[in-house]
N, C-alpha and C. Protein backbone atom coordinates (compact mmCIF):
# COMPACT_ATOMS: atom_id res chain seq x y z
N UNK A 1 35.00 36.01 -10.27
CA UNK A 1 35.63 36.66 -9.14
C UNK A 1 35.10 36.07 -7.84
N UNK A 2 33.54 36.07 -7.95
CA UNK A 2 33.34 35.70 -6.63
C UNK A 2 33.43 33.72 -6.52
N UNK A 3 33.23 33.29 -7.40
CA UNK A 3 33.78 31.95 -7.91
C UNK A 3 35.19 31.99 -6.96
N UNK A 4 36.48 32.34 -7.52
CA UNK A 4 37.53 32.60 -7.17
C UNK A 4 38.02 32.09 -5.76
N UNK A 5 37.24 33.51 -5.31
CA UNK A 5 36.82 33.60 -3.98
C UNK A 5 36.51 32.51 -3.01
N UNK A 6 35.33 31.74 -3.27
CA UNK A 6 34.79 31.32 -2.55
C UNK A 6 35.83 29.48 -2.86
N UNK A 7 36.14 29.52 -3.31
CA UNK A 7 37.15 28.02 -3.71
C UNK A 7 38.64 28.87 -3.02
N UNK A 8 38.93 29.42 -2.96
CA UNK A 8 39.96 29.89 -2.17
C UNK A 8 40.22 30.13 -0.57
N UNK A 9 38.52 30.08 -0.10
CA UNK A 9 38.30 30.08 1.04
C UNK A 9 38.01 28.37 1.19
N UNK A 10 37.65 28.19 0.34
CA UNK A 10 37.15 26.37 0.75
C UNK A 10 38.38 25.96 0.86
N UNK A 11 39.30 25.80 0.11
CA UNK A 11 41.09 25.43 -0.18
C UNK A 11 42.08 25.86 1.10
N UNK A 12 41.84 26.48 1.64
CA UNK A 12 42.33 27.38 2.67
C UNK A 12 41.83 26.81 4.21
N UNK A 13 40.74 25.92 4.12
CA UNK A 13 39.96 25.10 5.39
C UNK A 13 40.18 23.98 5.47
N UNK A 14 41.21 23.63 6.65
CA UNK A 14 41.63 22.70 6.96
C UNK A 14 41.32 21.71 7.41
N UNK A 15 39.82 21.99 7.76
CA UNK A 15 38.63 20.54 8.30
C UNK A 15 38.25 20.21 6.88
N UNK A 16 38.25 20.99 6.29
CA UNK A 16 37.35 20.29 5.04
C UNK A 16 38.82 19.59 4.53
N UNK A 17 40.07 20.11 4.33
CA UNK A 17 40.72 19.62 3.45
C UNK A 17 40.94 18.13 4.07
N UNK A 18 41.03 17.66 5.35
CA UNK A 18 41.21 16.91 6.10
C UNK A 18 39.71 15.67 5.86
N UNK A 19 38.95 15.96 5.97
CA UNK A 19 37.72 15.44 5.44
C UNK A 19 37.82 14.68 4.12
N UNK A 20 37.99 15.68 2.89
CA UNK A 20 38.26 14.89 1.74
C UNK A 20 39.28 14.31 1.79
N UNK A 21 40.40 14.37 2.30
CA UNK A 21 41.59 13.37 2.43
C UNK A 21 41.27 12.22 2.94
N UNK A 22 40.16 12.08 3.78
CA UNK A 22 40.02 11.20 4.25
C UNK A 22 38.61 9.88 3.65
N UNK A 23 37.98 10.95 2.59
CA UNK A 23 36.81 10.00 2.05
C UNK A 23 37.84 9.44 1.16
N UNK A 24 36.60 8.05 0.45
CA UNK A 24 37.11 6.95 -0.58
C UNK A 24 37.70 7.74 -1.82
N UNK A 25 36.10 8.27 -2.42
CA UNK A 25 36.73 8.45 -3.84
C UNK A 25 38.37 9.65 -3.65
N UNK A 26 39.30 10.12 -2.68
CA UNK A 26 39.33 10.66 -2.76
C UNK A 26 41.29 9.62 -2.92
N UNK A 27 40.95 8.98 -2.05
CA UNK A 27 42.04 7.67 -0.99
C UNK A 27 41.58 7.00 -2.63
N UNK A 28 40.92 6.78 -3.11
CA UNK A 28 40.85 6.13 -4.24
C UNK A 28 41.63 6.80 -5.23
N UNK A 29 41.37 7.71 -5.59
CA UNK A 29 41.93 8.37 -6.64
C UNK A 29 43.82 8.00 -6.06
N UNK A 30 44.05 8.89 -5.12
CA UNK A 30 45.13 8.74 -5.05
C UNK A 30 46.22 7.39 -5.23
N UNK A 31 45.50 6.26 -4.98
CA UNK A 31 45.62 4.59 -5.54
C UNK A 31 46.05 4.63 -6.59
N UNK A 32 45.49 5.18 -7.77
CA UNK A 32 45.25 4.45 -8.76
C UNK A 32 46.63 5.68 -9.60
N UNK A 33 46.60 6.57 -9.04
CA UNK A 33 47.28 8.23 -9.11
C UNK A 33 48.80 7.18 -8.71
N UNK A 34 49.34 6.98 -7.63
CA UNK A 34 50.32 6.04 -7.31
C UNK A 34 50.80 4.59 -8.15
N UNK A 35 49.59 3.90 -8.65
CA UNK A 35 50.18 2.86 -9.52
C UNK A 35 50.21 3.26 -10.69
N UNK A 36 49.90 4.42 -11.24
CA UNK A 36 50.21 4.72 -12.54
C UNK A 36 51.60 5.09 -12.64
N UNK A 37 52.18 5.92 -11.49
CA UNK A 37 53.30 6.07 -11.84
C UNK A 37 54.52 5.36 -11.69
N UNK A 38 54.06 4.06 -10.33
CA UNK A 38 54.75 2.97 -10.09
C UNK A 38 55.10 2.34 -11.60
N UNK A 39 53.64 2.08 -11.94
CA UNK A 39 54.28 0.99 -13.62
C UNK A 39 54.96 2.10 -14.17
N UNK A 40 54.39 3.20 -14.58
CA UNK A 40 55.19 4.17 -15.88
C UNK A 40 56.94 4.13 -15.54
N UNK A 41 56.98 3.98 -14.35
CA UNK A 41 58.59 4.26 -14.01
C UNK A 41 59.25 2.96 -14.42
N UNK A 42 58.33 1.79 -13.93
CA UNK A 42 58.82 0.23 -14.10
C UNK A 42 58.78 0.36 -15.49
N UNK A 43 58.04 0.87 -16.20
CA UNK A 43 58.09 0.28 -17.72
C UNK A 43 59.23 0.94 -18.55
N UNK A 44 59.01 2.68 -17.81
CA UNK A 44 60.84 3.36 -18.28
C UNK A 44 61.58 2.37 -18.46
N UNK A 45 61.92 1.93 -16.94
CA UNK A 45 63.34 0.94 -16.59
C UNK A 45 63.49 -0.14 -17.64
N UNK A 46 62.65 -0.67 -18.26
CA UNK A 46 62.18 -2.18 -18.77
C UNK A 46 62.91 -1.73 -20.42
N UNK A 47 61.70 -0.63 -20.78
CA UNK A 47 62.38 0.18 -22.08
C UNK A 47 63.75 0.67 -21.96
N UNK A 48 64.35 1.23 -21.11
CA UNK A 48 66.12 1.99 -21.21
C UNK A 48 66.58 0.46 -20.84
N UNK A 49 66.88 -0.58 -20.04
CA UNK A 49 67.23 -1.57 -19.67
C UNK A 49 67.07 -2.42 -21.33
N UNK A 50 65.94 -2.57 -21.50
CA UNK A 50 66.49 -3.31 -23.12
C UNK A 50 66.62 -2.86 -24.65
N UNK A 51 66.89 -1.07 -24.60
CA UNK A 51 67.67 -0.27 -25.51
C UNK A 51 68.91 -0.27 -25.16
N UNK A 52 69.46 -0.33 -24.08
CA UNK A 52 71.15 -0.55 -23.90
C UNK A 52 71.24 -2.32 -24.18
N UNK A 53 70.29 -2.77 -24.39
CA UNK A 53 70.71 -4.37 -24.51
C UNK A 53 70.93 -4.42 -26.03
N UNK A 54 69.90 -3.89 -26.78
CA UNK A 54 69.90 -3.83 -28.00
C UNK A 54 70.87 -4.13 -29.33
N UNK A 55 70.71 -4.49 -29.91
CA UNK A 55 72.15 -4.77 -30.90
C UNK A 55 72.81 -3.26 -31.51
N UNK A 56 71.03 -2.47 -32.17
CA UNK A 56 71.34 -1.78 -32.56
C UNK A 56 72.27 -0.65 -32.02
N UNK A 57 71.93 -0.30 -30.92
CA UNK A 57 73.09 0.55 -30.37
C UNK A 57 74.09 0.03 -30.28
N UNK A 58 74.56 -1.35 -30.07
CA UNK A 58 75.79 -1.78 -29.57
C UNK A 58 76.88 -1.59 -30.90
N UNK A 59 75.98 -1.89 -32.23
CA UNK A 59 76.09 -1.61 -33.24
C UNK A 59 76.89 0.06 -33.82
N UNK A 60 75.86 0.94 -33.23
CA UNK A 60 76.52 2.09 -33.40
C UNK A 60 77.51 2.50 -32.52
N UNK A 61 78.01 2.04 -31.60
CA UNK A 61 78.80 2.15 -30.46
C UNK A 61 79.88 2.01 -31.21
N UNK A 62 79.82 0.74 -31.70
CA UNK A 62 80.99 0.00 -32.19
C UNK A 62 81.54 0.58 -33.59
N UNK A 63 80.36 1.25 -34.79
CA UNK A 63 80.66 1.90 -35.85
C UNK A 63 81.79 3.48 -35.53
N UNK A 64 80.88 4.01 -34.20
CA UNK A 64 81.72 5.64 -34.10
C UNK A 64 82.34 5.13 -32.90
N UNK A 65 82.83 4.06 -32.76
CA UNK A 65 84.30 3.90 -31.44
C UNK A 65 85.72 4.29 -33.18
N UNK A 66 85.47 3.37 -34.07
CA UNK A 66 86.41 3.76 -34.84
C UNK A 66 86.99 5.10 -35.43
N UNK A 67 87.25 5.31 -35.86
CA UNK A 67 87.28 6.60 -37.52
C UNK A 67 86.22 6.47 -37.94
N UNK A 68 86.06 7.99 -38.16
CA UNK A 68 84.65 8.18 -38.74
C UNK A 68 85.18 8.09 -40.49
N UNK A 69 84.59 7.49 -41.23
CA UNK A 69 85.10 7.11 -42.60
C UNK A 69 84.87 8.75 -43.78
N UNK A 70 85.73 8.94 -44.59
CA UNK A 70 85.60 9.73 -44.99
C UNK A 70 85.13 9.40 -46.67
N UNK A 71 85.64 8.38 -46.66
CA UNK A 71 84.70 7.40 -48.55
C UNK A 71 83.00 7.86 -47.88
N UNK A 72 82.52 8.63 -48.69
CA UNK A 72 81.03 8.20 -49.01
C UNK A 72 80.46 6.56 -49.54
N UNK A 73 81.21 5.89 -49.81
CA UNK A 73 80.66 4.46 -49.98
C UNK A 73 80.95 3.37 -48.35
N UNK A 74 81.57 3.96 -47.74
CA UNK A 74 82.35 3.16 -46.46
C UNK A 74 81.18 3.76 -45.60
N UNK A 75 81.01 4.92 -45.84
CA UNK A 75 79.51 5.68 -44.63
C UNK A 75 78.86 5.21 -45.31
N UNK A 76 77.95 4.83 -46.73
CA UNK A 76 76.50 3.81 -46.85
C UNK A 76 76.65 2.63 -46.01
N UNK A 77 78.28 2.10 -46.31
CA UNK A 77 78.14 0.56 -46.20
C UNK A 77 77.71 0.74 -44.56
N UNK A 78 78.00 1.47 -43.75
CA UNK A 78 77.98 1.46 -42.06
C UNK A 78 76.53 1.53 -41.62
N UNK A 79 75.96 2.58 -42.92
CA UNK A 79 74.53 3.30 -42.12
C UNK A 79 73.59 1.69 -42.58
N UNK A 80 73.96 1.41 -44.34
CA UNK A 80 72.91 0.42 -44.32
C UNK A 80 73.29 -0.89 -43.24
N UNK A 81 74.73 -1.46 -42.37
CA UNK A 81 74.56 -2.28 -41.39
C UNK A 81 73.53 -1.93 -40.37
N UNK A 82 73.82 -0.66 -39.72
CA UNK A 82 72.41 -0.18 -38.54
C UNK A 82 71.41 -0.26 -38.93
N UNK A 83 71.16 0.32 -40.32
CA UNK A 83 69.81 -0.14 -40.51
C UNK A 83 68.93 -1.57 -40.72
N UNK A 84 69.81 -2.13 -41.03
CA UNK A 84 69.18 -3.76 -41.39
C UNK A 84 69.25 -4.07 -39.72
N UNK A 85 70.53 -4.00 -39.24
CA UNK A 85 70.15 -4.18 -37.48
C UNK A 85 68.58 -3.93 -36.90
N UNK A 86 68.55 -2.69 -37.33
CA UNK A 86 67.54 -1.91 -36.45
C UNK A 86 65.91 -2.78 -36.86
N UNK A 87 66.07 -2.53 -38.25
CA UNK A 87 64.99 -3.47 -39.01
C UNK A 87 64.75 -4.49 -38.62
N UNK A 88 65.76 -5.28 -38.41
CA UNK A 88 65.74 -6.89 -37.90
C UNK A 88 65.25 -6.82 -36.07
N UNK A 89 65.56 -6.18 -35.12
CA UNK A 89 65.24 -5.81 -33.60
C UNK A 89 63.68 -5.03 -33.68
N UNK A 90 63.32 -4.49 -34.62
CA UNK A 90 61.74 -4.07 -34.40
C UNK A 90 60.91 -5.44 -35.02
N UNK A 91 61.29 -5.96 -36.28
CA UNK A 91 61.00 -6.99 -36.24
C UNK A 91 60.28 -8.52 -35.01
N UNK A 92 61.76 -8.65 -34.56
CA UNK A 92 61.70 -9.61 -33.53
C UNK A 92 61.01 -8.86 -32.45
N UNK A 93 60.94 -7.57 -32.15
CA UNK A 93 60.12 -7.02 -30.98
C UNK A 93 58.35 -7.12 -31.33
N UNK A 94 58.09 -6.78 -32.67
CA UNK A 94 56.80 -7.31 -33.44
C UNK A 94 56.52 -8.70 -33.20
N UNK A 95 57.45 -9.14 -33.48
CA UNK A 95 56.81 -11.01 -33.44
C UNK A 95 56.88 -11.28 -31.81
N UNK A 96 57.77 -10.40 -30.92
CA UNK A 96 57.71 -11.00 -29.21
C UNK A 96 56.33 -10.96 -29.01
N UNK A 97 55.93 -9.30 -29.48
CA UNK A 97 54.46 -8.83 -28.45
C UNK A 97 53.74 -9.70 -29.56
N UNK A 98 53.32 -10.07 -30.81
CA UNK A 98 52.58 -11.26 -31.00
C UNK A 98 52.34 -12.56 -30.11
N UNK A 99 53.17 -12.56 -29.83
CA UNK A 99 53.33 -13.87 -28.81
C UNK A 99 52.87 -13.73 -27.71
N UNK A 100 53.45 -12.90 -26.97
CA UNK A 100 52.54 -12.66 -25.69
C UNK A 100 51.39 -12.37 -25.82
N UNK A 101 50.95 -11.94 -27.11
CA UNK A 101 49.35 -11.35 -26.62
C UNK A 101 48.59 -12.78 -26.82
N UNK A 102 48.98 -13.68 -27.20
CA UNK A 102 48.10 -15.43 -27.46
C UNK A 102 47.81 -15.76 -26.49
């Protein structure tokens, strides 16, 4: 309670809050607080930007633009194409980041 208190009155003081805004570790933090979310957003973009590139979706795009098939052997034959797609694009994404990391 009196904890509470007394951080509620510190929080509430505008020289002090002005003070720590203005030391390093504080201008520091906030740095590093800012490029985390700079990349996280860049790396979103990077990830949604090359899942719409992807085969595999273009793949399923192209399976449910048609008739949806009503043979149970015509729906394996569709699901096992996406899947060998999909298999084959994690693949080549495995062997990219091999590469870059050399």
């Amino acid at each position: 309670m009196v904890l509470s208190r007394l951080l509620f009155s510190l929080l509430n003081n505008q020289q002090l809050i002005e003070k720590l805004a203005e030391s390093r570790p504080i201008r520091r933090a906030a740095q590093i607080t800012a490029f985390a979310i700079t990349k996280a957003q860049i790396t979103g973009r990077d990830a949604a930007a090359k899942m719409l590139k992807s085969e595999t979706l273009q793949q399923i795009r192209q399976e449910t633009a048609g008739r949806i098939p009503r043979d149970p052997g015509e729906l394996g034959r569709r699901a096992r194409r996406v899947r060998e797609t999909f298999v084959n694009e994690v693949k080549e994404g495995l062997r990219d980041a091999k590469n870059k990391n050399k």
